[in-house]
Structures are given as C-alpha cells and as structure tokens.
C-alpha atoms as a PDB file:
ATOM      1  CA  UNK A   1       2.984 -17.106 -19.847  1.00  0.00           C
ATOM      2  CA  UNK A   2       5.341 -13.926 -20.743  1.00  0.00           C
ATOM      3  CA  UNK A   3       8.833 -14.441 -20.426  1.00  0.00           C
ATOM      4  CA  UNK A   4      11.218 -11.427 -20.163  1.00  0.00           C
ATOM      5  CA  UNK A   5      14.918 -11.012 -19.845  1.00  0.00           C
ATOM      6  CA  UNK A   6      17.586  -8.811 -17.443  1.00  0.00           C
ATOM      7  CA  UNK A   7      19.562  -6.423 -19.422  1.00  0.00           C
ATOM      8  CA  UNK A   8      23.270  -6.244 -18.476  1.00  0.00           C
ATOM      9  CA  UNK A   9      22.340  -2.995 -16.493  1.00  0.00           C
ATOM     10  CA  UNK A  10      19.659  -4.732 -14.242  1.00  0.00           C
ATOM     11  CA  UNK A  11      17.024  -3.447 -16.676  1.00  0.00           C
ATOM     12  CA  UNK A  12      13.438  -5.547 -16.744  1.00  0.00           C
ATOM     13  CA  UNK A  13      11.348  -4.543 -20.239  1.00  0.00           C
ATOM     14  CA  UNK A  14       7.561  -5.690 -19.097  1.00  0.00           C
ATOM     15  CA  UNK A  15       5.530  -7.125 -22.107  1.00  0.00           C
ATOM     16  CA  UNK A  16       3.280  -4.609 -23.804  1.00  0.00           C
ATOM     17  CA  UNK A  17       0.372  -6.921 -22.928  1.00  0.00           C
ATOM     18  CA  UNK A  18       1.140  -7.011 -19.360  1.00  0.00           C
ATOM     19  CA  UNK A  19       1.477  -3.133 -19.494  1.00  0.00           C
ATOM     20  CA  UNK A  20      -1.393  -2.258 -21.097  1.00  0.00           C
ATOM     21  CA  UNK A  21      -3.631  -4.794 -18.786  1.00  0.00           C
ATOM     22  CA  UNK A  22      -2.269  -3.027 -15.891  1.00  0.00           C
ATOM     23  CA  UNK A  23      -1.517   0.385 -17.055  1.00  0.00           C
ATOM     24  CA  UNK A  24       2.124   0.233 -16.885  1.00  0.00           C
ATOM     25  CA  UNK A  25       3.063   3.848 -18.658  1.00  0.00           C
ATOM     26  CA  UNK A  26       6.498   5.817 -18.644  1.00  0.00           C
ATOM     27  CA  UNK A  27       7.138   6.679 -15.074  1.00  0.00           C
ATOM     28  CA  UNK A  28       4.685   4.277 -13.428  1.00  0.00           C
ATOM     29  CA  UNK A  29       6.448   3.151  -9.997  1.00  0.00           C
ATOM     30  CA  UNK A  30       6.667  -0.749  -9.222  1.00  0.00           C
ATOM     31  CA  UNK A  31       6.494  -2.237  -5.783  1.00  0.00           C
ATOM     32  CA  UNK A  32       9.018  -5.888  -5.632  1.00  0.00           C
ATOM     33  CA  UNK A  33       7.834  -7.661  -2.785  1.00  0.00           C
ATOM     34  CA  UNK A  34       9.537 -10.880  -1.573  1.00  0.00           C
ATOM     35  CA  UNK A  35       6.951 -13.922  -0.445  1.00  0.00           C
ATOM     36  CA  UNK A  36       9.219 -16.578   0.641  1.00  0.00           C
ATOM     37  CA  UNK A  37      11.101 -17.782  -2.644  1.00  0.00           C
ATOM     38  CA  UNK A  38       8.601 -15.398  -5.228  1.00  0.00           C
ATOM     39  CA  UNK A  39       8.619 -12.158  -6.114  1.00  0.00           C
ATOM     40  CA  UNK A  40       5.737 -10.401  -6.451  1.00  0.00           C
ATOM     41  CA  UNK A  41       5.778  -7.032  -9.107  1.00  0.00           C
ATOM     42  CA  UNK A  42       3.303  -4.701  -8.398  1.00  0.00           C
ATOM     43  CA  UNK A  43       2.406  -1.333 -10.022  1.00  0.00           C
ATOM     44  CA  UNK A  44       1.971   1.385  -8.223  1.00  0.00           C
ATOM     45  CA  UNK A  45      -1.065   2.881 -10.129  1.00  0.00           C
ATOM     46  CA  UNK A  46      -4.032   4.580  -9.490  1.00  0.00           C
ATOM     47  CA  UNK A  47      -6.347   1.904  -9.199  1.00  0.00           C
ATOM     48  CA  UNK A  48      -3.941   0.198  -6.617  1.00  0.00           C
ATOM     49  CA  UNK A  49      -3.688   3.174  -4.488  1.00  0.00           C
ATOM     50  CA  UNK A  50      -7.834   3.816  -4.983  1.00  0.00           C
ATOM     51  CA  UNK A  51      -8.125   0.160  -3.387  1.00  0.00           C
ATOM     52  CA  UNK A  52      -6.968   0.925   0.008  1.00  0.00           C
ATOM     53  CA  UNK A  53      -9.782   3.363  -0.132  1.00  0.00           C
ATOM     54  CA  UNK A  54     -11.637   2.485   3.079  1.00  0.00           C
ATOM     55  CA  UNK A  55      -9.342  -0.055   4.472  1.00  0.00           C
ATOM     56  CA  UNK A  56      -9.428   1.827   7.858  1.00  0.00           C
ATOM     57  CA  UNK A  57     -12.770   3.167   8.259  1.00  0.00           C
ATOM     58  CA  UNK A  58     -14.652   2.767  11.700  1.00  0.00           C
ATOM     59  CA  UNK A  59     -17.583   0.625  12.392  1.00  0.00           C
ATOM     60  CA  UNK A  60     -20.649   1.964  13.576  1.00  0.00           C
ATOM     61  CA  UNK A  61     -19.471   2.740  17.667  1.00  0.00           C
ATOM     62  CA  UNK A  62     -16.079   2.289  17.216  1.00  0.00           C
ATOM     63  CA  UNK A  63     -13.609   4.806  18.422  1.00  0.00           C
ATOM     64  CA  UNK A  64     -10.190   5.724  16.708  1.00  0.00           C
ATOM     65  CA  UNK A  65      -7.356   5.352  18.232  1.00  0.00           C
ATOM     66  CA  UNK A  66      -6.333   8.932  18.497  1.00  0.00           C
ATOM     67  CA  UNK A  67      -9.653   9.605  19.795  1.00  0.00           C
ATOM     68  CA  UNK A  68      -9.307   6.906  22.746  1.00  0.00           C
ATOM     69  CA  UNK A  69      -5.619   8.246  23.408  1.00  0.00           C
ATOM     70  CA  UNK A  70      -7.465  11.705  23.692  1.00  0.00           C
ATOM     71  CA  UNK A  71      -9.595  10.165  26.060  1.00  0.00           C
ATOM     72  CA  UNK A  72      -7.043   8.586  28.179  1.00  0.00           C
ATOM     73  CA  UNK A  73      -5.094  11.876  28.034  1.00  0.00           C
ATOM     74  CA  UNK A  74      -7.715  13.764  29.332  1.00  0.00           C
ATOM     75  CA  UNK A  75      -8.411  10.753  32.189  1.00  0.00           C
ATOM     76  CA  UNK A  76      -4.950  11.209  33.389  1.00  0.00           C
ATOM     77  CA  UNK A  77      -4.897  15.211  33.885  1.00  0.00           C
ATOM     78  CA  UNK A  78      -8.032  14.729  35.773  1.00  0.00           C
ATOM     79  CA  UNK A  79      -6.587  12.335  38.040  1.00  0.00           C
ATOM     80  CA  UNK A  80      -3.254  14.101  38.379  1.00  0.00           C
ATOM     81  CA  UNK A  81      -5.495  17.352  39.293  1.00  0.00           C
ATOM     82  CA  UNK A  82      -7.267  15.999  42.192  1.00  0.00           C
END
C-alpha cells in the first residue's frame, strides 16, 4: 500500500510508482469520483480516453438515435402535409 499526505495548500504528491504505472506526468488531469464513502482517483490519460473507444457503436440493424429522430421528423411533415 502507498500512503501519501495533504500539504497545507490541499496539495496531493502521488508516489513515483503509482505515476509511472499509470503515466501520471506534469500536467496529466485527474478525475475524483465519489462512490459512497471512497474516492476513486483517476487519470485522465490517453489510454483512459482510448478505452471508451467503441463504447457506442451500433449493432448490426440497429439505428442511431439521430437517425430514428430523422425518421420520425420526416413521419410527422408527411402527416402534417396531407
């Protein structure tokens, strides 16, 4: 386990280990997220960001949703039209 101490000035110094596991540089931006009584610290790096990669993408037959608003959109002129 690392241990690590606030600094007067709310300042958190991350263990080198920890920083170099998860490539922690100079300027790296860190996510606090609260899960009931933890908090979680999360770097914002590269790989984090490259993991959402995907997340979203359609199945085979699936429609977006902008594309079934489109849809609807284009429904409702043709009714109003008639």
């Amino acid at each position: 386990m690392n241990t690590a101490y606030v600094t007067s000035k709310g300042q958190l110094v991350v263990p080198s280990r920890i920083r170099r596991r998860f490539g922690i540089k100079p300027g790296t931006r860190v996510n606090f997220v609260e899960e009931g009584d933890r908090i979680i610290f999360q770097p914002v790096t590269r790989e984090y960001i490259d993991s959402f990669c995907g997340i979203f993408k359609l199945k085979p037959g699936e429609k977006s949703a902008v594309q079934e608003l489109l849809e609807d959109r284009a429904a409702e002129r043709e009714k109003e039209n008639k």
